[in-house]
Protein backbone atom coordinates (compact mmCIF):
# COMPACT_ATOMS: atom_id res chain seq x y z
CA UNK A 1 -0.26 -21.15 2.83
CA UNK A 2 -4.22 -20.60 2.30
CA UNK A 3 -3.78 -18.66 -0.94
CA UNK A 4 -5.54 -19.53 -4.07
CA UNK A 5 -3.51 -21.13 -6.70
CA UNK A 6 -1.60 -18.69 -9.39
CA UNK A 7 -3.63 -16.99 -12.19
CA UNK A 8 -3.13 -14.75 -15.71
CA UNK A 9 -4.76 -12.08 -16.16
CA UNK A 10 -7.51 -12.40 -18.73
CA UNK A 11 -7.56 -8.57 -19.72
CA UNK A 12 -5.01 -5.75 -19.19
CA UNK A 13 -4.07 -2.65 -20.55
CA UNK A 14 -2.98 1.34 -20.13
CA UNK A 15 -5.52 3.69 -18.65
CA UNK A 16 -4.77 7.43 -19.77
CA UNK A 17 -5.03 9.15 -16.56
CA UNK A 18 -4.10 12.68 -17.50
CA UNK A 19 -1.11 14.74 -16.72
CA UNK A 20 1.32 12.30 -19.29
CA UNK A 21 0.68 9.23 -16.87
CA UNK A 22 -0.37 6.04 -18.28
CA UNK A 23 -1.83 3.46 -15.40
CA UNK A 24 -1.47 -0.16 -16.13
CA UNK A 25 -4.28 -2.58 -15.17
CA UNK A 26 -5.51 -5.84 -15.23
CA UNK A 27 -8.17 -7.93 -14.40
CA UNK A 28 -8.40 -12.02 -13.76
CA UNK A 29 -10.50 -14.29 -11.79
CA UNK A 30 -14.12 -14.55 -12.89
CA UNK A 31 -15.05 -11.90 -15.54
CA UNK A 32 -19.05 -12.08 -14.36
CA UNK A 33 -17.90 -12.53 -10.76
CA UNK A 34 -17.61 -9.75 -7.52
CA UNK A 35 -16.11 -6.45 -8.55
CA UNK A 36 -12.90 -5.66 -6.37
CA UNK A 37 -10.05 -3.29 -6.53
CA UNK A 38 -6.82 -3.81 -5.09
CA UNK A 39 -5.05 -1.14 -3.87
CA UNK A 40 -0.73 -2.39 -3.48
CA UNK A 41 1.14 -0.86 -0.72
CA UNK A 42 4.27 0.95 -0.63
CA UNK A 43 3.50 3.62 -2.10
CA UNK A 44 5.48 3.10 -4.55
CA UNK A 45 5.72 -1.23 -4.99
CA UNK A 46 3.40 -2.01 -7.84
CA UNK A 47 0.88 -4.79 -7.40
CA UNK A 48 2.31 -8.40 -7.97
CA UNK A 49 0.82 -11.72 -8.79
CA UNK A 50 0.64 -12.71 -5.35
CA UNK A 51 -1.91 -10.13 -5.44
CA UNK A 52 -4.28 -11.72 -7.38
CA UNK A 53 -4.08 -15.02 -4.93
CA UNK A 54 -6.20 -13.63 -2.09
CA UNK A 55 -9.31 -14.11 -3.95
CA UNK A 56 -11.58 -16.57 -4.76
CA UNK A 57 -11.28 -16.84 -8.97
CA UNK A 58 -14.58 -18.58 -9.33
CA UNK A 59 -15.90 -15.37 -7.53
CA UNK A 60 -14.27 -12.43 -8.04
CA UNK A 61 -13.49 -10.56 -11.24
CA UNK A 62 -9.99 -9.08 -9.39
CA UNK A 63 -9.06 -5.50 -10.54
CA UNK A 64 -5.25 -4.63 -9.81
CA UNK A 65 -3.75 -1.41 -11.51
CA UNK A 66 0.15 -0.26 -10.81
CA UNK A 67 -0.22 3.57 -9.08
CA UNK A 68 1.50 6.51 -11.04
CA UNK A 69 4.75 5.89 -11.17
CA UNK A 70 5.11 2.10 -10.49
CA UNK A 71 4.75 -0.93 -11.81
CA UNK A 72 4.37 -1.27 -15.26
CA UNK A 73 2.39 2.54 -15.15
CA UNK A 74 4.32 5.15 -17.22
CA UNK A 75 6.30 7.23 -16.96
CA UNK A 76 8.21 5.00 -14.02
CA UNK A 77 9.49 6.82 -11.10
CA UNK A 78 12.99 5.05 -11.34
CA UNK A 79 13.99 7.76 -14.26
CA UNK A 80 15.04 10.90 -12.53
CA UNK A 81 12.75 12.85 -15.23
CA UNK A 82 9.44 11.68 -13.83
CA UNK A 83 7.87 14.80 -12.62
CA UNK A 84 6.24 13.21 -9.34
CA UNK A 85 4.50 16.70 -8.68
CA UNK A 86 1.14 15.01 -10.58
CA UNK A 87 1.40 11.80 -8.68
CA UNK A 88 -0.19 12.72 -5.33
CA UNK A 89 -2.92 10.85 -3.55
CA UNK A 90 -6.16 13.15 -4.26
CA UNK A 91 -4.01 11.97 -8.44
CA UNK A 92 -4.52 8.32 -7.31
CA UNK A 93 -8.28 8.83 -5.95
CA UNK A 94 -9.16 9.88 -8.81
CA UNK A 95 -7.33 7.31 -11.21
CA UNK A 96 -9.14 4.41 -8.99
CA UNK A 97 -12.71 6.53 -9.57
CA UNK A 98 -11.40 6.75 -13.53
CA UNK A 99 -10.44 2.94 -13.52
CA UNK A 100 -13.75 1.86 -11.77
CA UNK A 101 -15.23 4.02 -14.83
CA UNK A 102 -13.57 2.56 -17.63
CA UNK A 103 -14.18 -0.97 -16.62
CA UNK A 104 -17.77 -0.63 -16.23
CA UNK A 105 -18.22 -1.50 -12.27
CA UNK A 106 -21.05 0.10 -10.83
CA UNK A 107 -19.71 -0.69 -6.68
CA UNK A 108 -17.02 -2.87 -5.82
CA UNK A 109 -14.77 -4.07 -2.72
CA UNK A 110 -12.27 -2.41 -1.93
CA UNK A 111 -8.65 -4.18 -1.09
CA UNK A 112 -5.48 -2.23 0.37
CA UNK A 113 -2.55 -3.28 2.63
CA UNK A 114 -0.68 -1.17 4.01
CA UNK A 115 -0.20 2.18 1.97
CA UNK A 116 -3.05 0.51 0.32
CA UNK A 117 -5.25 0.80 3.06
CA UNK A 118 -4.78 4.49 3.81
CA UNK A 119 -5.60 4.89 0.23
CA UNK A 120 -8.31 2.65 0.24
CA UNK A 121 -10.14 4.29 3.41
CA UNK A 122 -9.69 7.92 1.85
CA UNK A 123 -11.07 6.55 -1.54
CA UNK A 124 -14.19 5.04 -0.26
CA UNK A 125 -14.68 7.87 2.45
CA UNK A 126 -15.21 10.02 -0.60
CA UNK A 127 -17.20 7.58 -2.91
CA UNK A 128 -19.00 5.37 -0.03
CA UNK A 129 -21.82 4.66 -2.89
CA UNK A 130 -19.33 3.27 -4.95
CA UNK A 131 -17.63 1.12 -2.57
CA UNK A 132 -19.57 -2.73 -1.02
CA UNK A 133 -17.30 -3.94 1.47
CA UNK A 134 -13.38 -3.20 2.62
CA UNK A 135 -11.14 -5.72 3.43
CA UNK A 136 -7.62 -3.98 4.63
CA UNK A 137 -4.46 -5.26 5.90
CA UNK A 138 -1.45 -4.31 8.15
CA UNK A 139 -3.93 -1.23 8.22
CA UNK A 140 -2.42 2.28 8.22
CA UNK A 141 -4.09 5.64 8.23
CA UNK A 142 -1.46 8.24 7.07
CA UNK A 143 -1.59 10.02 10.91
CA UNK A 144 1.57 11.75 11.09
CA UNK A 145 2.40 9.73 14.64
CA UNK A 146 2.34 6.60 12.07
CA UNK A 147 4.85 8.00 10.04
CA UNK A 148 7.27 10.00 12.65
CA UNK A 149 7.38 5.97 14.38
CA UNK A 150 8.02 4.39 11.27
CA UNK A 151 11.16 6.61 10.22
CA UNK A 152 12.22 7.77 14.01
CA UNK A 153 10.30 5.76 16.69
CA UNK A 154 11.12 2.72 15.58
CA UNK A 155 14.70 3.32 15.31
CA UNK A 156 14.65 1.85 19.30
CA UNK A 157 13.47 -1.67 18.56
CA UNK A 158 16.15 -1.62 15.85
CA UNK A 159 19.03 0.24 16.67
CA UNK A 160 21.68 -0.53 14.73
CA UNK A 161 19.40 -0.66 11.11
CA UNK A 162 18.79 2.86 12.05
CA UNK A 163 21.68 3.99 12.63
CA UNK A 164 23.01 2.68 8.89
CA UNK A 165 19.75 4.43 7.80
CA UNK A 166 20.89 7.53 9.46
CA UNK A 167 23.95 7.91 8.83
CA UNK A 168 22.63 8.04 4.78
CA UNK A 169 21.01 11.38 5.90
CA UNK A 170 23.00 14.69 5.81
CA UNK A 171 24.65 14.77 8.95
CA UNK A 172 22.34 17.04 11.77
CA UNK A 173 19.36 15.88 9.81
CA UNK A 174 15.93 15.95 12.09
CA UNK A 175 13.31 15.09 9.42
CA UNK A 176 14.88 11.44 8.19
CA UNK A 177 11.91 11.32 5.41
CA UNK A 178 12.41 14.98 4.48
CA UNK A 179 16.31 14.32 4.02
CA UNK A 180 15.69 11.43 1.85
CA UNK A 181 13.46 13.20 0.19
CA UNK A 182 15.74 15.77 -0.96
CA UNK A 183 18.85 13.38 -1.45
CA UNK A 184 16.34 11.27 -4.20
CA UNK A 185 16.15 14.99 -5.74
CA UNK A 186 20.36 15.34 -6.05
CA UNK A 187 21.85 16.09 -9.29
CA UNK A 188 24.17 13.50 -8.73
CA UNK A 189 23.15 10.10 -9.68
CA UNK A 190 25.74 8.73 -7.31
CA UNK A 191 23.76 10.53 -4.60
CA UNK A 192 20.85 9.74 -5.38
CA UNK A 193 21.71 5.56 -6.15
CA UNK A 194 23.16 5.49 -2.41
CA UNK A 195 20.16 7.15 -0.87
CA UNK A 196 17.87 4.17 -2.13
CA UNK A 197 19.82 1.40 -0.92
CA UNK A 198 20.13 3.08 2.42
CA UNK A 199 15.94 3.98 2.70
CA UNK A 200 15.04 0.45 1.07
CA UNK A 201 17.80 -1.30 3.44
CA UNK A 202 15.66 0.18 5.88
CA UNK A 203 13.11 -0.59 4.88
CA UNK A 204 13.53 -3.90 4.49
CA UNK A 205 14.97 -4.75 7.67
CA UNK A 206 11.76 -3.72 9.63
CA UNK A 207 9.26 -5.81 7.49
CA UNK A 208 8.96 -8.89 9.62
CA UNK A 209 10.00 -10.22 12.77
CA UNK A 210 10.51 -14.02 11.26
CA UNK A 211 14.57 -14.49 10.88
CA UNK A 212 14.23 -16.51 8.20
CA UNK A 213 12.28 -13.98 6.12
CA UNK A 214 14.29 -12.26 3.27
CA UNK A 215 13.35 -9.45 1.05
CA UNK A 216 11.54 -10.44 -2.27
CA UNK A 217 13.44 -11.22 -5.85
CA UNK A 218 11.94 -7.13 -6.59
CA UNK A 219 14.70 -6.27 -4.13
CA UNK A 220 17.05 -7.07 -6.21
CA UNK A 221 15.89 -5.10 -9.54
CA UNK A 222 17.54 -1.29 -8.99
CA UNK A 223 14.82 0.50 -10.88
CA UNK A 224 12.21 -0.79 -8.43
CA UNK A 225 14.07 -0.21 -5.66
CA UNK A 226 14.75 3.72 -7.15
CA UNK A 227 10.78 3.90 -8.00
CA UNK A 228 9.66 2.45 -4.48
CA UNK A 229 12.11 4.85 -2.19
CA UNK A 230 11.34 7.49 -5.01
CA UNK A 231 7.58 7.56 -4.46
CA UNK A 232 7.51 6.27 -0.53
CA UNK A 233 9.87 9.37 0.63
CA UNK A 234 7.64 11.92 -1.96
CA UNK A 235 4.19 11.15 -0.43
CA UNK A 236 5.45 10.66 3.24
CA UNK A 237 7.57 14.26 3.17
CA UNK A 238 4.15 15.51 2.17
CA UNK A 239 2.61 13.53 5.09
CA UNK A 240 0.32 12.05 1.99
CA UNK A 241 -1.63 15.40 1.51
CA UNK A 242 -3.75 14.70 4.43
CA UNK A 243 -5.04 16.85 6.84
CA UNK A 244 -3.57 15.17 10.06
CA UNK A 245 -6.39 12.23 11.60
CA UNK A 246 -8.50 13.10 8.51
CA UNK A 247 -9.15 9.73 7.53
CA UNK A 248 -9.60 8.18 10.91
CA UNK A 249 -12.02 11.49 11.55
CA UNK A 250 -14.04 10.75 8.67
CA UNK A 251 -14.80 6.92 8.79
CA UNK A 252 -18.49 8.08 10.14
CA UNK A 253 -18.94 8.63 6.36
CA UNK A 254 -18.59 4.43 5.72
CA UNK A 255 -21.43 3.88 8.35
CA UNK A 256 -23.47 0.62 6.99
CA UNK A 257 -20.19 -0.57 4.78
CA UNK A 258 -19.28 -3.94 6.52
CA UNK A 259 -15.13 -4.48 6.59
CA UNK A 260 -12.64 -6.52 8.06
CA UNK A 261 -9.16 -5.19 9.48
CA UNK A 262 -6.14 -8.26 9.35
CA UNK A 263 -4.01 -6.84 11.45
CA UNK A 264 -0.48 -8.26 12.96
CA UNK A 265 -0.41 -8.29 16.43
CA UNK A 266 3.58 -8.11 16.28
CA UNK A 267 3.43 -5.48 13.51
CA UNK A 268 5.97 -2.88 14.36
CA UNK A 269 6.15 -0.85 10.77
CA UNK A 270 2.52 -0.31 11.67
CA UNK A 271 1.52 -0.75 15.37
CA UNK A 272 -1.71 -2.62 16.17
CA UNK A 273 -2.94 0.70 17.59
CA UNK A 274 -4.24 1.95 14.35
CA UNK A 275 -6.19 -1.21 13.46
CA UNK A 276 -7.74 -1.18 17.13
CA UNK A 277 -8.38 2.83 16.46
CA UNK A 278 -9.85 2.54 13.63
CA UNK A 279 -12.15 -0.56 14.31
CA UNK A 280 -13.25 1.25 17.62
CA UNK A 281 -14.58 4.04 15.46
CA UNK A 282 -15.94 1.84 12.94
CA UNK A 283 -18.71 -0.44 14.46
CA UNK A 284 -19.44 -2.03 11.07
CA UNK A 285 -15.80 -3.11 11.05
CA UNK A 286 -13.95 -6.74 12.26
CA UNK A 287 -10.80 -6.27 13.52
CA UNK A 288 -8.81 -9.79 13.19
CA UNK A 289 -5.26 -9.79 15.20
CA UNK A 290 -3.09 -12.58 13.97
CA UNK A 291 -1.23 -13.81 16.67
CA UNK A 292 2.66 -14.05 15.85
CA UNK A 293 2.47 -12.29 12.85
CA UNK A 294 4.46 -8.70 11.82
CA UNK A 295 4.35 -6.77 8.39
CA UNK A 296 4.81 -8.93 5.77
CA UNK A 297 1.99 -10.87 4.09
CA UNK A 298 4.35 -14.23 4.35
CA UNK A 299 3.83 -14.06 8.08
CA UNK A 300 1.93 -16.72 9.64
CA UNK A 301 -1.47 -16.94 10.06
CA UNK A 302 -1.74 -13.94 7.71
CA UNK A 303 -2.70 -15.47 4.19
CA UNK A 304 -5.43 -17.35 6.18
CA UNK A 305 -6.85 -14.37 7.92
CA UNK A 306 -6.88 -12.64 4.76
CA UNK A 307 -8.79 -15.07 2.58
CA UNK A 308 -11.04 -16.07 5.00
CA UNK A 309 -12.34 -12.54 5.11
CA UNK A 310 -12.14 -12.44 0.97
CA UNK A 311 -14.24 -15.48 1.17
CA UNK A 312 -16.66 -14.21 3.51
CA UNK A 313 -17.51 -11.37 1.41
CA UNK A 314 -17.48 -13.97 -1.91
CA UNK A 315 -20.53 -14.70 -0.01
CA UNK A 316 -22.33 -11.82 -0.20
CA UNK A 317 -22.43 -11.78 -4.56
């Protein structure tokens, strides 16, 4: 793979965010290098080492944080106490303004897969003077099509996953995500313990296309599983808190911010659609289709798509 080699973190900490939420952070690579955030997908997964490997350290002073809820952020979604009602994404906006704040940047790229990159858009749509470039991958946009295919549509390229995921839901169940949602809300911890390993299961199983891939050693740690299925089902039964298309309808507002899209061209979670969409609207945006490649970062071709566009940025410092 063309990722850089592993790295420590030469700072971290807890940002106070407000509303009893503590965010964790960290920052590694070059201290006097290029600002970026990452923003980790999910929502819901916490960023993870691997993370930090799609920069250049002798260039970029790499700012990761863990969203409410996740990660190492407090309190953690996996405990049934959490009040997820101040976890939101106009919340998380506002922590990644607050985090850019407390760390002194002044503009800096912006990094999302995934979740991350519906996040990402809406954050720089509403502080373009704080943002220099975008680099997003297995793009999404938070449209409710995108997330009525990834919980219903998609069921008919994987049948029988979907029918296990299902047959979790109350029985007559039309809104999958909604069920969930209310199953992860069940007194019963029973309940509530089978609904995450049916939504993660699913979850899971739609990732990549590669049959050798398997699920990450986080799979197998039950209060990141609870925290992940937790926070995904929260934000996507509230389709995000987005007015439907907003953030495709608004990407006039990044006019003159260069980007890059990495996109799988076998991506089924998130249909290459999106990425095309969105780079259609957005002239000073590359689209980059990696041939063979689904979801998951591991994919082929994906790792090198992705640092070559971190690189070409690097560049620009």
């Amino acid at each position: 793979m063309a990722l850089f080699p592993e790295i420590e973190p030469y700072a971290h900490g807890m940002l106070d965010v407000g509303d009893g939420n503590l965010v964790y952070w960290e920052e590694s690579g070059n201290p006097d290098g290029k600002p970026v955030v990452g923003l980790h997908g999910g929502p819901g997964t916490g960023c993870s080492p691997g993370m930090r490997r799609q920069f250049d350290p002798g260039a970029y002073r790499i700012v990761l944080f863990d969203q409410r809820g996740s990660g190492r952020s407090v309190p953690h979604a996996a405990e049934f106490s959490t009040d997820l009602s101040v976890n939101t994404t106009a919340h998380l906006v506002a922590d990644i303004e607050l985090l850019r704040e407390h760390r002194g940047v002044e503009r800096w790229m912006v990094f999302g897969g995934s979740w991350g990159s519906t996040l990402g858009l809406h954050y720089a749509e509403l502080f373009p003077h704080r943002v220099s470039e975008v680099v997003l991958v297995a793009v999404t946009t938070g449209r409710y099509a995108e997330l009525d295919w990834l919980y219903h549509g998609l069921g008919m390229f994987f049948p029988e996953e979907h029918a296990r995921f299902r047959a979790g839901a109350p029985e007559g169940a039309v809104d999958l995500v909604a069920a969930y949602h209310a199953l992860f809300a069940d007194p019963d911890p029973a309940v509530r313990a089978k609904a995450v390993v049916d939504w993660t299961d699913w979850e899971s199983s739609i990732v990549s296309l590669d049959p050798d891939w398997r699920p990450g050693p986080r799979y197998a740690d039950p209060a990141w599983l609870t925290a992940f299925a937790r926070i995904t089902a929260h934000y996507f039964a509230h389709r995000c808190w987005l007015e439907d298309g907003r953030v495709l309808r608004e990407v006039g507002r990044l006019r003159g911010i260069p980007a890059v899209l990495v996109h799988g061209r076998l991506d089924m979670q998130g249909p290459l659609w999106t990425a095309w969409e969105l780079a259609r609207a957005w002239p000073d945006a590359e689209l980059v289709v990696v041939r063979g490649a689904a979801h998951a970062a591991s994919d082929p071709g994906m790792a090198e798509a992705v640092v070559a566009a971190t690189n070409r940025f690097a560049r620009r410092w």
